[in-house]
N, C-alpha and C. Protein backbone atom coordinates (compact mmCIF):
# COMPACT_ATOMS: atom_id res chain seq x y z
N UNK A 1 -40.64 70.04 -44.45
CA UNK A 1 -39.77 68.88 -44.38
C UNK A 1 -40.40 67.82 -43.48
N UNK A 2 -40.24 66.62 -43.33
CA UNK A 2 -41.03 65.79 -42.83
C UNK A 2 -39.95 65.46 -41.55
N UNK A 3 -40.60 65.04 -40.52
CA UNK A 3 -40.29 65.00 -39.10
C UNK A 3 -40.86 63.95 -38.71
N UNK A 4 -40.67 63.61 -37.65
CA UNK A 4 -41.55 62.33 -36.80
C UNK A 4 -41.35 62.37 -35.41
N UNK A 5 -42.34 62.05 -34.88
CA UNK A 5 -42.46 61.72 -33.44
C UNK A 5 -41.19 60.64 -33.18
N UNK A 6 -40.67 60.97 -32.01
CA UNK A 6 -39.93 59.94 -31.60
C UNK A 6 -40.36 58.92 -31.02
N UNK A 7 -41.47 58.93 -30.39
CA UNK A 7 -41.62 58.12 -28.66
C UNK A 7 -42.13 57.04 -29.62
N UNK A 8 -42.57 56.78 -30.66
CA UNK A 8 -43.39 56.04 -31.61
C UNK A 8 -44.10 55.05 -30.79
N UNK A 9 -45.12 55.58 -29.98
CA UNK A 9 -46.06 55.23 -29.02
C UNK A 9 -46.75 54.28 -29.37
N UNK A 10 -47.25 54.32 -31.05
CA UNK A 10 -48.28 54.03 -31.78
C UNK A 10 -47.70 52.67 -32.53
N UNK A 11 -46.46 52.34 -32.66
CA UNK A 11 -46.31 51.18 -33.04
C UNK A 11 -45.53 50.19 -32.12
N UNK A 12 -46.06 50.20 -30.73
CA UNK A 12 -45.80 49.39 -29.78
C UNK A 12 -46.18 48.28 -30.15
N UNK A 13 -45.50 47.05 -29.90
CA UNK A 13 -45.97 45.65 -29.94
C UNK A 13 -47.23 45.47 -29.39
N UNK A 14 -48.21 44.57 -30.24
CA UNK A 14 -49.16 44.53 -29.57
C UNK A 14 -50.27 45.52 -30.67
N UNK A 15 -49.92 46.12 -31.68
CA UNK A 15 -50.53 47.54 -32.09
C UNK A 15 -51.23 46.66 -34.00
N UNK A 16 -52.51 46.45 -33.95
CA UNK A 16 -52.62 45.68 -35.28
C UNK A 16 -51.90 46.12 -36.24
N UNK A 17 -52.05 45.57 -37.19
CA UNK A 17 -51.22 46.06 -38.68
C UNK A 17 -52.14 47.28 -39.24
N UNK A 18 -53.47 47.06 -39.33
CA UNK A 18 -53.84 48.43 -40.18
C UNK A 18 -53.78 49.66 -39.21
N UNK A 19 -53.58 49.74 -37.83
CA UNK A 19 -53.85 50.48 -37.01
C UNK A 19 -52.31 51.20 -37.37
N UNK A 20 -51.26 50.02 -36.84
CA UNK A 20 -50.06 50.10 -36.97
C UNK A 20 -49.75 51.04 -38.18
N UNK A 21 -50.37 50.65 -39.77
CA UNK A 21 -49.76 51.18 -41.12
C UNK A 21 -50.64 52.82 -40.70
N UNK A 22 -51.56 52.77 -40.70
CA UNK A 22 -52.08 54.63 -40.36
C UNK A 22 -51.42 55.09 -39.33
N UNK A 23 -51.04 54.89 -38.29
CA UNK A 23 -50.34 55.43 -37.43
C UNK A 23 -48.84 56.06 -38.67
N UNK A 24 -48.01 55.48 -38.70
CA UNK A 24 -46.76 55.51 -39.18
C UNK A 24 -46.89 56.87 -40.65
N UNK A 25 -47.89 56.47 -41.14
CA UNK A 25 -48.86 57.31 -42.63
C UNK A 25 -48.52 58.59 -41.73
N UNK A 26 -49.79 58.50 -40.86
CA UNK A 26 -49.99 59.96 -40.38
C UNK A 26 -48.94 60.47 -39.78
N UNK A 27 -47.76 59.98 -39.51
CA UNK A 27 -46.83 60.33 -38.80
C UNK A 27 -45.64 61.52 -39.56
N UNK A 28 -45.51 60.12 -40.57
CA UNK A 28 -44.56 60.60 -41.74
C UNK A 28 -45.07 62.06 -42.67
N UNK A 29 -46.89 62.20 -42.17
CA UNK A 29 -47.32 63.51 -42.95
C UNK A 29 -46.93 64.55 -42.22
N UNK A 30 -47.37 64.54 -41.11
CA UNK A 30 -47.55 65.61 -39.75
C UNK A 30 -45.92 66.14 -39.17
N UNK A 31 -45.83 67.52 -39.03
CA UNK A 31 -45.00 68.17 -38.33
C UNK A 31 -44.95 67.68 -36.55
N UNK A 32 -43.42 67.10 -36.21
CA UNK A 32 -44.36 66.56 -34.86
C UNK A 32 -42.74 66.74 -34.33
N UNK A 33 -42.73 67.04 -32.79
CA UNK A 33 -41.36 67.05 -32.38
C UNK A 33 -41.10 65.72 -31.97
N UNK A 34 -39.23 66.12 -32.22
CA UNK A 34 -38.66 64.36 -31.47
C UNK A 34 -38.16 64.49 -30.33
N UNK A 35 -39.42 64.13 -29.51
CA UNK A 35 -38.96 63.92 -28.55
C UNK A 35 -39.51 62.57 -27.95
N UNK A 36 -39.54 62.31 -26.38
CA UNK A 36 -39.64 60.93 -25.99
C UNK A 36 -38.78 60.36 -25.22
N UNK A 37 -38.52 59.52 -24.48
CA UNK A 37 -37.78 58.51 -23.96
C UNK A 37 -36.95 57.25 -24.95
N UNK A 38 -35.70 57.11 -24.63
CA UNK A 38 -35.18 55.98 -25.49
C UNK A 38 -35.72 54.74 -24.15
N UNK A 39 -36.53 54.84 -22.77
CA UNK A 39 -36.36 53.71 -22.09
C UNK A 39 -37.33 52.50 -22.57
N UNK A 40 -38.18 52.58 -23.54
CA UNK A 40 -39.17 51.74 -23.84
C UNK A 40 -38.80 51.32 -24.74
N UNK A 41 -37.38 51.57 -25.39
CA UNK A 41 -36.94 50.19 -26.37
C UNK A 41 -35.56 50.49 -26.09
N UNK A 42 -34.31 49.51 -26.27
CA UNK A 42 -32.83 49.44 -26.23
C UNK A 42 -32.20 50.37 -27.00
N UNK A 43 -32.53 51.19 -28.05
CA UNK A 43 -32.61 52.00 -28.78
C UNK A 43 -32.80 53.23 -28.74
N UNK A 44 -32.17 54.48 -28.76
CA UNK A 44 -32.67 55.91 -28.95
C UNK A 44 -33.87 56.02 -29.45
N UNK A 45 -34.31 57.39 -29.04
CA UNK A 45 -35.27 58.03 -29.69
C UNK A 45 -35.12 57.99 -31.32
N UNK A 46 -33.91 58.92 -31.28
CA UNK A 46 -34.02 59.25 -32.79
C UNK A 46 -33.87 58.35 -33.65
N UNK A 47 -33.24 56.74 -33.06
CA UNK A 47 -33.13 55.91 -34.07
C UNK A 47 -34.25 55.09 -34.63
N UNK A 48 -34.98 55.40 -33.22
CA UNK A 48 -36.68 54.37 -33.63
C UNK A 48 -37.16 55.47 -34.63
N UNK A 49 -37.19 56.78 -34.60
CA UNK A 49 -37.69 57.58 -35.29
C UNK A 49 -36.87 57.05 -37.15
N UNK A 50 -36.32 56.91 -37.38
CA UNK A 50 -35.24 56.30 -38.50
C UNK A 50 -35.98 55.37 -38.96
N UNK A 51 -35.86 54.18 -37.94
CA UNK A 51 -36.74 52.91 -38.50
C UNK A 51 -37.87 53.04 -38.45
N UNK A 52 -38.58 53.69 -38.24
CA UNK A 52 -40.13 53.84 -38.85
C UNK A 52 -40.01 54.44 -40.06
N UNK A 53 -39.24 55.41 -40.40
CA UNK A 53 -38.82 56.25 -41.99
C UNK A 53 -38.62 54.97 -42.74
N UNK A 54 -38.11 54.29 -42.57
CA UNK A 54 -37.30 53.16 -43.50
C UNK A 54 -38.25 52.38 -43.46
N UNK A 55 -39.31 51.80 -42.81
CA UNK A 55 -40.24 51.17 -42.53
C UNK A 55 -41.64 51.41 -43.76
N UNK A 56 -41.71 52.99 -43.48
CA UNK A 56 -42.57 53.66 -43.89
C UNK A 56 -42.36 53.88 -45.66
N UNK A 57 -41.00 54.14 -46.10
CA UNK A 57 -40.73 54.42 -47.59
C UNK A 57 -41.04 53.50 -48.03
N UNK A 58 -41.13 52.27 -48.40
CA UNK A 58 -41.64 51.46 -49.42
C UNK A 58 -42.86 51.94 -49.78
N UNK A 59 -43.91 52.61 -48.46
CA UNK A 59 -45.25 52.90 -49.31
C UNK A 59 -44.95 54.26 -50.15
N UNK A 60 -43.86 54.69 -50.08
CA UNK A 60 -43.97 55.90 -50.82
C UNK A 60 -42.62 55.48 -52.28
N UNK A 61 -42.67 54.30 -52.58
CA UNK A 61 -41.70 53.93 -53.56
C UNK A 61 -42.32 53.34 -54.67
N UNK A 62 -41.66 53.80 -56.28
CA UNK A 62 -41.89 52.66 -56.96
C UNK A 62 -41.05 52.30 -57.64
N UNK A 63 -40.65 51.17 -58.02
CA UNK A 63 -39.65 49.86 -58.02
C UNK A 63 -39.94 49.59 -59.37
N UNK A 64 -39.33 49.67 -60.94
CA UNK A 64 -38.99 48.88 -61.57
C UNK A 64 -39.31 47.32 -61.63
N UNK A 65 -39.81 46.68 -62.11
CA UNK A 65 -40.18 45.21 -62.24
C UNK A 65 -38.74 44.35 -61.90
N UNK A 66 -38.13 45.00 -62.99
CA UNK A 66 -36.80 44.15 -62.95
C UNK A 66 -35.91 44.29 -61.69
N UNK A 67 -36.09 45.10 -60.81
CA UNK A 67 -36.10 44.81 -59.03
C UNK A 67 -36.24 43.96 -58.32
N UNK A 68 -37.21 42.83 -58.67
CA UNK A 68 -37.54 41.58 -57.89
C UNK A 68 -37.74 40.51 -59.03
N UNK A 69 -36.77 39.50 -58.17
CA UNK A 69 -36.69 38.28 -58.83
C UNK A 69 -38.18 37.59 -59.06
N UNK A 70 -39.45 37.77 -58.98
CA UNK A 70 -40.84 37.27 -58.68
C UNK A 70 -41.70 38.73 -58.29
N UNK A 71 -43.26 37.69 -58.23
CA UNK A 71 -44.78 38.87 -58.63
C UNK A 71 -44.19 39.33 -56.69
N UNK A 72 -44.24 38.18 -56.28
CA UNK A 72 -44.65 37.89 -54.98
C UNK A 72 -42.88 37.65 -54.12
N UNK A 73 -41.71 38.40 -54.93
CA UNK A 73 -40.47 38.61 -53.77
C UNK A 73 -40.85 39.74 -52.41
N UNK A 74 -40.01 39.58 -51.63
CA UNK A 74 -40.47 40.11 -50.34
C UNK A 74 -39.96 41.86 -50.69
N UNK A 75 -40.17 42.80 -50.31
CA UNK A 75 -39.16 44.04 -50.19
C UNK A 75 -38.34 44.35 -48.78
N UNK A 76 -37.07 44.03 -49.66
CA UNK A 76 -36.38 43.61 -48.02
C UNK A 76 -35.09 45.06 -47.89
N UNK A 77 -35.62 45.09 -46.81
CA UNK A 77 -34.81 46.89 -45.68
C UNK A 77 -34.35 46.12 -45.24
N UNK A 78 -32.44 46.70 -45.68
CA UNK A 78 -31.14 45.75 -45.26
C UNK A 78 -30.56 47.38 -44.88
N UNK A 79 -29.46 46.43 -43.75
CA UNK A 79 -28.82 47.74 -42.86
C UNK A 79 -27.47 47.17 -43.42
N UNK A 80 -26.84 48.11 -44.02
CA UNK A 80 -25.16 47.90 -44.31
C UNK A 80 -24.32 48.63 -43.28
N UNK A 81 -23.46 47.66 -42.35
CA UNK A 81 -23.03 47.96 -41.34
C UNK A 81 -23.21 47.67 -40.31
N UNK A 82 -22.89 48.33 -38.90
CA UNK A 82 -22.92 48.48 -37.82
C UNK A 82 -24.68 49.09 -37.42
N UNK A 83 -25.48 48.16 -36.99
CA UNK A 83 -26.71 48.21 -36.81
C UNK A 83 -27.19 48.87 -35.72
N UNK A 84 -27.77 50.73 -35.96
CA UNK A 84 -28.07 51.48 -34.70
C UNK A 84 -29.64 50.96 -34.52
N UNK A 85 -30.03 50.26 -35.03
CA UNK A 85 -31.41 49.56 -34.98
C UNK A 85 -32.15 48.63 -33.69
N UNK A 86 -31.22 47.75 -33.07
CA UNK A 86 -31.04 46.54 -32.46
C UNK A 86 -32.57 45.87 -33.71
N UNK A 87 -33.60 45.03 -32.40
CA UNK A 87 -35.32 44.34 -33.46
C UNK A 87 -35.83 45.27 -33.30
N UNK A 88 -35.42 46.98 -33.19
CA UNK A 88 -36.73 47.42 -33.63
C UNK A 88 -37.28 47.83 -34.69
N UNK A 89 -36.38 47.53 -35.91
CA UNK A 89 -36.58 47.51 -37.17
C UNK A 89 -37.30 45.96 -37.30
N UNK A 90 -37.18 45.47 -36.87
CA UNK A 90 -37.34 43.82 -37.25
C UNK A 90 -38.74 44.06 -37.33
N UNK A 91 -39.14 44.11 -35.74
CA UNK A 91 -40.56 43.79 -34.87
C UNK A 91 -41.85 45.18 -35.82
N UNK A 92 -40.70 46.33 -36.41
CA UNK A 92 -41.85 46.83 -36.90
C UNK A 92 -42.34 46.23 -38.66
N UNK A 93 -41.37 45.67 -39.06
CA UNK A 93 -41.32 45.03 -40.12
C UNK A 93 -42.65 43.81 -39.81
N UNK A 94 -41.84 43.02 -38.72
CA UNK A 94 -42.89 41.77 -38.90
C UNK A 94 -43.89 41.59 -39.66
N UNK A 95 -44.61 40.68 -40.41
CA UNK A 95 -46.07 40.48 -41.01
C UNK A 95 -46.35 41.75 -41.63
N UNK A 96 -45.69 42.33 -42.59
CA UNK A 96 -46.21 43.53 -42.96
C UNK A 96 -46.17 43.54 -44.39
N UNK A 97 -46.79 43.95 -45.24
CA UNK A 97 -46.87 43.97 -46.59
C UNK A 97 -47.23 44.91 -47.21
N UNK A 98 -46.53 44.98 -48.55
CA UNK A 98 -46.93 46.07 -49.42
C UNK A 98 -47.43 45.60 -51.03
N UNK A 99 -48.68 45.11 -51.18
CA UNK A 99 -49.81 44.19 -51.73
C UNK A 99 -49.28 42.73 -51.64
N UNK A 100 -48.77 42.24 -52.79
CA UNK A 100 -48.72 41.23 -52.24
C UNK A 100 -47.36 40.59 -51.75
N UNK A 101 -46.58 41.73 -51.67
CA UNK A 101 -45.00 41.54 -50.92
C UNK A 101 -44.94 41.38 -49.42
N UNK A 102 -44.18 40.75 -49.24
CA UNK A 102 -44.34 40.63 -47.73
C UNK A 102 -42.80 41.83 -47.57
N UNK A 103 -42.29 42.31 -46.05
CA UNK A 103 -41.67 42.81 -45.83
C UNK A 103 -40.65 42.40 -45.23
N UNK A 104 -39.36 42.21 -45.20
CA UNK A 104 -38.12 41.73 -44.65
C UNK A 104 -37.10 42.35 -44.37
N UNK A 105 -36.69 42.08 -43.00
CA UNK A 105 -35.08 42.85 -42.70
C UNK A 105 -33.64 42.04 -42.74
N UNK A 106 -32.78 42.88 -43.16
CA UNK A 106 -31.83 41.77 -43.78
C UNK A 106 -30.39 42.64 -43.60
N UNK A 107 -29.33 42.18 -42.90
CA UNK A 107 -28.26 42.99 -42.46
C UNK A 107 -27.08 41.95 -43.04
N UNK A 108 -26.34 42.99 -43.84
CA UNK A 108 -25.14 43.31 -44.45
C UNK A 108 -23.79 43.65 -44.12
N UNK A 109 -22.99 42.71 -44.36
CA UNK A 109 -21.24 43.48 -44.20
C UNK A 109 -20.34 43.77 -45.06
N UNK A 110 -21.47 43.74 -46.22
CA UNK A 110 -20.27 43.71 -47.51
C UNK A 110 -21.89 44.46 -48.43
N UNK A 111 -21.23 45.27 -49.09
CA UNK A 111 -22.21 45.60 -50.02
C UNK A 111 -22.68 45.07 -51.12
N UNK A 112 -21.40 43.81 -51.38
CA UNK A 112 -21.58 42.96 -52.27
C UNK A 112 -22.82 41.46 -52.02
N UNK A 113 -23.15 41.95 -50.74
CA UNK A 113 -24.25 41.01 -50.30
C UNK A 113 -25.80 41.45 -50.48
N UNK A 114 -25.72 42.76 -50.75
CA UNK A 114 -27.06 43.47 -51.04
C UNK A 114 -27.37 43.06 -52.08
N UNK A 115 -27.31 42.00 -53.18
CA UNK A 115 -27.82 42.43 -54.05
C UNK A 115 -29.21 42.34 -54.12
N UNK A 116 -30.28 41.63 -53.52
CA UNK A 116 -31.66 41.65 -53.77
C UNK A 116 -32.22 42.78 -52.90
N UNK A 117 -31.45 43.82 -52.21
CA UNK A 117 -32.13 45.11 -51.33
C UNK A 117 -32.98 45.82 -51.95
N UNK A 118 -34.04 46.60 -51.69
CA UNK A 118 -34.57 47.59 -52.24
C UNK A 118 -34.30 49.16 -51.33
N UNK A 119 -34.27 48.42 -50.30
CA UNK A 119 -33.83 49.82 -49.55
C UNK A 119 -32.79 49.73 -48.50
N UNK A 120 -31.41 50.75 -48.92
CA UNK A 120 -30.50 50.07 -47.90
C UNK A 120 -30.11 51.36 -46.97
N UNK A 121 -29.98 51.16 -45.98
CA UNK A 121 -29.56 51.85 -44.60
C UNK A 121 -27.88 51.84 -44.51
N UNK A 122 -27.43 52.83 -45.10
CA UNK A 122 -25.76 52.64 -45.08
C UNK A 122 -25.14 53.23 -43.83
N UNK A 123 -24.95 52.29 -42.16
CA UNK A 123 -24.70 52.58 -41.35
C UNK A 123 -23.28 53.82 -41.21
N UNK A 124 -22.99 54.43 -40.11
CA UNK A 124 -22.24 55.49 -39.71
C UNK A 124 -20.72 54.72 -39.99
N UNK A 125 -20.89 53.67 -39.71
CA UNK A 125 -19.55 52.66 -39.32
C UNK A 125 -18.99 52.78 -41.23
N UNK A 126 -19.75 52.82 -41.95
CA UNK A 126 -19.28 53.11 -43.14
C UNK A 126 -18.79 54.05 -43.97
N UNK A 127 -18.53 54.82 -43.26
CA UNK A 127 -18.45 56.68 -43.71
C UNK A 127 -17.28 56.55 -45.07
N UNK A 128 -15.92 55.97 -44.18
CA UNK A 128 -15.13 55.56 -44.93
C UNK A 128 -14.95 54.88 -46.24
N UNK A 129 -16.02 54.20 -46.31
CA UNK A 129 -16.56 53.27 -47.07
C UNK A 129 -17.41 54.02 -48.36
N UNK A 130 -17.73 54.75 -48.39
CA UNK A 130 -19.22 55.40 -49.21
C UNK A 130 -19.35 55.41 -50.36
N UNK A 131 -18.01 55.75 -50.88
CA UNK A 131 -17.65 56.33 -52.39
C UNK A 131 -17.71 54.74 -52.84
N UNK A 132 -17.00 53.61 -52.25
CA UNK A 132 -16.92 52.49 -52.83
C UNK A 132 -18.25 52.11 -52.99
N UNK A 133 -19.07 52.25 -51.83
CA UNK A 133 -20.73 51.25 -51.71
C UNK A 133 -21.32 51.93 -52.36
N UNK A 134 -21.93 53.43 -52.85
CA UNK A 134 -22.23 53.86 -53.75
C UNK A 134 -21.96 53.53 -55.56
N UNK A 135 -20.84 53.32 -55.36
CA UNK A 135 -20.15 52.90 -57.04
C UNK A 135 -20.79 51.27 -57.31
N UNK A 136 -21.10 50.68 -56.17
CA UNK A 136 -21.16 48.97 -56.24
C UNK A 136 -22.40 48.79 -56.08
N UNK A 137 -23.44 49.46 -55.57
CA UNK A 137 -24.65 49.78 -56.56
C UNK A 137 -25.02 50.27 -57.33
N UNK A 138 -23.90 51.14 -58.22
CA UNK A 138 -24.53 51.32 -59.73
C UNK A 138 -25.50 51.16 -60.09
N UNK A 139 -26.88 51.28 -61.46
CA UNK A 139 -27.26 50.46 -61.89
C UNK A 139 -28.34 50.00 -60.92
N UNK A 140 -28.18 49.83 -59.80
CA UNK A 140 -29.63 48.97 -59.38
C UNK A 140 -30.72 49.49 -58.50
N UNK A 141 -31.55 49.33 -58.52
CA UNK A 141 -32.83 49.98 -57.58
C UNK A 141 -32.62 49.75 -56.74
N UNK A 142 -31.89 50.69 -55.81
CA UNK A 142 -32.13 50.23 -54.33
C UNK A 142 -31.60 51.85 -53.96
N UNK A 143 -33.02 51.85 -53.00
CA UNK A 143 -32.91 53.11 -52.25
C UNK A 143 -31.70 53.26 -51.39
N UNK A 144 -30.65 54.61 -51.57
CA UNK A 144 -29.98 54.35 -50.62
C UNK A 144 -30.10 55.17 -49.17
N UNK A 145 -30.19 55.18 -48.33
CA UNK A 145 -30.60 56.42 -47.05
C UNK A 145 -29.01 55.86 -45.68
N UNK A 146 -28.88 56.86 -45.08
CA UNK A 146 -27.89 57.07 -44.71
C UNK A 146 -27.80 58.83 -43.21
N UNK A 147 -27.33 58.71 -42.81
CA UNK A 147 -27.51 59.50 -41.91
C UNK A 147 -25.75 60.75 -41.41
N UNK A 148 -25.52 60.51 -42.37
CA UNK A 148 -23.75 60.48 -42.27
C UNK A 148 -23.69 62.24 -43.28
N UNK A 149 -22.70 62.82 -42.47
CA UNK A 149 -22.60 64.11 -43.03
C UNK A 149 -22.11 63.63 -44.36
N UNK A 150 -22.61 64.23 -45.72
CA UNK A 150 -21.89 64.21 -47.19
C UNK A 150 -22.36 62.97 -47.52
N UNK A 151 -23.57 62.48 -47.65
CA UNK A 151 -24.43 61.13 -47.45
C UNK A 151 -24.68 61.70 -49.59
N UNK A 152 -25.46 62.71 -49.14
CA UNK A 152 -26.21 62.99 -50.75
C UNK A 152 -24.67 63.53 -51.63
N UNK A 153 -23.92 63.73 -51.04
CA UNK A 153 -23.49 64.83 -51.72
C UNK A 153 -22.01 63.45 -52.56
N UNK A 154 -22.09 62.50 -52.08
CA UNK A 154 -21.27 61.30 -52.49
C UNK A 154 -22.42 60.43 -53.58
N UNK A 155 -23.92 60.80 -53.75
CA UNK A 155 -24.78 59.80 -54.30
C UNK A 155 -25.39 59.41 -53.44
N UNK A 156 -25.56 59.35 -52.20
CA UNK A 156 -26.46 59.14 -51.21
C UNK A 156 -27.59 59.41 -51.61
N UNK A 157 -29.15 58.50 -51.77
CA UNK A 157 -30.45 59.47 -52.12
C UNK A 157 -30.89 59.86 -50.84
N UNK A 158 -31.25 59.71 -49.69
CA UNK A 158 -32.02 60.40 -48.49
C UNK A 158 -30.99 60.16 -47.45
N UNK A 159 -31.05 61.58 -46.71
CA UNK A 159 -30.20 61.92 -46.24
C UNK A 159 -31.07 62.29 -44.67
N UNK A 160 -30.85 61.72 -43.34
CA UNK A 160 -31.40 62.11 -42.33
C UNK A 160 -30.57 62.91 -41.76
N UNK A 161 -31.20 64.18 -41.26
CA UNK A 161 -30.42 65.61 -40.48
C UNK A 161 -31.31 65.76 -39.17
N UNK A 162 -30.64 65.56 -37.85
CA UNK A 162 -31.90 66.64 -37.10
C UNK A 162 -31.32 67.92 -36.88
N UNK A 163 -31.79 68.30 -36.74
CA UNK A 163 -32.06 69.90 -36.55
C UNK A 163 -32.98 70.37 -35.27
N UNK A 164 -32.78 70.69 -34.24
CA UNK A 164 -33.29 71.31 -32.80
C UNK A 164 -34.01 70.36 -32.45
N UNK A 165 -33.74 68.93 -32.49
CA UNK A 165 -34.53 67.59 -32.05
C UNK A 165 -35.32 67.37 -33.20
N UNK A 166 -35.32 67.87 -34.39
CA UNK A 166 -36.29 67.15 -35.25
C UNK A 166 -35.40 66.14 -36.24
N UNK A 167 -36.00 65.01 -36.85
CA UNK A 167 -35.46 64.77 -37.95
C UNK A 167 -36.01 65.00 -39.17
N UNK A 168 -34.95 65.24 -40.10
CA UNK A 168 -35.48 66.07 -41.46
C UNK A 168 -35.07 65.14 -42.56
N UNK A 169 -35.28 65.26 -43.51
CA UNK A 169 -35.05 64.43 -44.63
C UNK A 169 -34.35 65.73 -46.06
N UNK A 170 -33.66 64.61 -46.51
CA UNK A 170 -32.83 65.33 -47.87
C UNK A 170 -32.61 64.60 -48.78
N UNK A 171 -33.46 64.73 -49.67
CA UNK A 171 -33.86 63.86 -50.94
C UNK A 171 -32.81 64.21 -52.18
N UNK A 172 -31.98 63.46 -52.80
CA UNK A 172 -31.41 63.66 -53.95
C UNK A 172 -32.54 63.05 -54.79
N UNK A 173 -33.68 63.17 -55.84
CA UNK A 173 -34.64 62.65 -56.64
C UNK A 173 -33.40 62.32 -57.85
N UNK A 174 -32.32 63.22 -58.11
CA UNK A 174 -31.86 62.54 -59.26
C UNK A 174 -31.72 61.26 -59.14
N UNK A 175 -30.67 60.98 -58.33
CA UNK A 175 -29.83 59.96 -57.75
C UNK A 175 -30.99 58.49 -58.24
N UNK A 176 -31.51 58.89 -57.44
CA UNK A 176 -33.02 58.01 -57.23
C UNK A 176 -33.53 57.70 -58.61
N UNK A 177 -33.85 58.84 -59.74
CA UNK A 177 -35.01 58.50 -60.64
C UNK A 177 -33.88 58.13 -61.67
N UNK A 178 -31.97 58.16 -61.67
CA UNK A 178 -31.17 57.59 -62.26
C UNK A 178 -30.94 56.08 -62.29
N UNK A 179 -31.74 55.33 -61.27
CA UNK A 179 -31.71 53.64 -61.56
C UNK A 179 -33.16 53.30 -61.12
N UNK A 180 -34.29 54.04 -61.64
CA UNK A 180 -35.61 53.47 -62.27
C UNK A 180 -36.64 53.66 -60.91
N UNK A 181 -36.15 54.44 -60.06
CA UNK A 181 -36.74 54.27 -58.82
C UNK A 181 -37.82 55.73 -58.95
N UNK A 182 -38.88 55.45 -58.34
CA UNK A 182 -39.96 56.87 -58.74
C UNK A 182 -40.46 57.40 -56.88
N UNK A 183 -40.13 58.16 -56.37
CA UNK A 183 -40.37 58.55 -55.12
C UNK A 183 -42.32 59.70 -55.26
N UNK A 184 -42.96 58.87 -54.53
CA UNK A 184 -44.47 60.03 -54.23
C UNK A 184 -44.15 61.53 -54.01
N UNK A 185 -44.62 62.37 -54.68
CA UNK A 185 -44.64 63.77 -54.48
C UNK A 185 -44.98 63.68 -52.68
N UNK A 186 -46.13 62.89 -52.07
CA UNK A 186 -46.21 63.41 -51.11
C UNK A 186 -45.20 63.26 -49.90
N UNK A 187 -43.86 62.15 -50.12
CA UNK A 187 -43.08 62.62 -49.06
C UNK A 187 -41.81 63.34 -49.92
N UNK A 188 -42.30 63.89 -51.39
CA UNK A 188 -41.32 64.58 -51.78
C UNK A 188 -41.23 66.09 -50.96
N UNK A 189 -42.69 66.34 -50.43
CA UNK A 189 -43.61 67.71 -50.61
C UNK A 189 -42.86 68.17 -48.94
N UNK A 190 -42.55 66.69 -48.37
CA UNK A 190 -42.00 66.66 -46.97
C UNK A 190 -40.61 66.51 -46.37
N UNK A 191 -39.82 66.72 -47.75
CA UNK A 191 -38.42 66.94 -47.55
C UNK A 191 -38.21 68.18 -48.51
N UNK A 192 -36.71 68.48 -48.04
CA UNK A 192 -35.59 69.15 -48.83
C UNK A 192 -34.99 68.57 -50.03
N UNK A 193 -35.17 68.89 -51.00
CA UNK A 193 -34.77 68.26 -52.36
C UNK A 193 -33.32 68.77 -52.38
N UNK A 194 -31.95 68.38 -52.80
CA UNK A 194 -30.75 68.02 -52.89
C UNK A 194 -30.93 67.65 -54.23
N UNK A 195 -29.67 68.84 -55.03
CA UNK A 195 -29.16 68.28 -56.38
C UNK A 195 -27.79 67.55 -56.30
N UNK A 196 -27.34 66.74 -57.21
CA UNK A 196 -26.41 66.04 -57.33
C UNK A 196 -25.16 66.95 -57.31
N UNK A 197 -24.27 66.56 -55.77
CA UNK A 197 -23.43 67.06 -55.07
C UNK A 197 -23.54 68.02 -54.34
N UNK A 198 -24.94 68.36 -54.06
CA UNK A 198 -25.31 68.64 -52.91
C UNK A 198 -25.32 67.50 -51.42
N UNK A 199 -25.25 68.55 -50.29
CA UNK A 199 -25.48 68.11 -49.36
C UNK A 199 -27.28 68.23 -48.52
């Protein structure tokens, strides 16, 4: 199952982009504990550990054409909800691209505002909410990930668990390859696969 370092040492401000994109690569491959200090960003450990996952999936995504309005639209990681992020989703985003897309963060209070997302972060503050925001993306490519007990098991596709300080991942692939979306074997190879209504 795939894990990550917490302290995410390696994508400190200041850290180039190609240095920055192998760091995060090798991260997302490697068995690594979460641990670390939350004092070097406003943010927990485990949540910087999150936004580098969310950071990191676009390189392991593929997207349908009819996903982006243009050759050259941005792929934009939107947080629906209550944002456990503060900029450190932003700052790792900055200047970053995936060929010739640039990368963008983009926060949501209505799910009806997602519509150009490719990958959405369905905050805790929404629990209540799920069955509706799930149904109101129907139909469209957009990754959904979520961290909330019964995440997959409502249509949720990736599901974050830790387990003895690690974080783990829980992939519904149906969910996913049901609105055109194709996930890499290699961070398939690094989660728990989840069938539809599973948790």
């Amino acid at each position: 199952m795939a894990l990550l370092n917490s302290s995410a040492s390696g994508l400190r401000r200041g850290a180039t982009a190609p240095r920055r994109a192998a760091w995060v690569l090798s991260m997302v491959l490697l068995v690594a504990t979460c641990q670390g200090t939350a004092a070097e960003a406003p943010i927990s450990a485990e949540n910087q550990v999150k936004a580098v996952f969310l950071f990191n999936f676009a390189q392991f995504l593929g997207w349908p054409s009819q996903a982006f309005k243009g050759a050259q639209a941005p792929i934009v990681i939107g947080v629906l909800g209550a944002d456990p992020f503060g900029t450190y989703l932003d700052e790792l985003v900055q200047g970053e691209r995936i060929g010739d897309r640039p990368m963008v963060v983009r926060r949501f209070n209505r799910v009806e505002d997602a519509a150009d997302c490719n990958i959405l972060f369905i905050s805790r503050s929404e629990a209540g909410n799920l069955g509706r925001i799930v149904a109101g993306l129907k139909g469209r490519s957009v990754l959904t990930v979520g961290d909330m007990e019964g995440f997959t098991r409502q249509g949720g596709m990736v599901r974050f668990t830790t387990e003895d300080g690690k974080i783990h991942l829980r992939i519904n692939v149906q969910a996913a390859q049901s609105v055109g979306l194709s996930i890499s074997s290699r961070l398939l190879a690094h989660a728990a696969l989840v069938s539809p209504g599973e948790d």
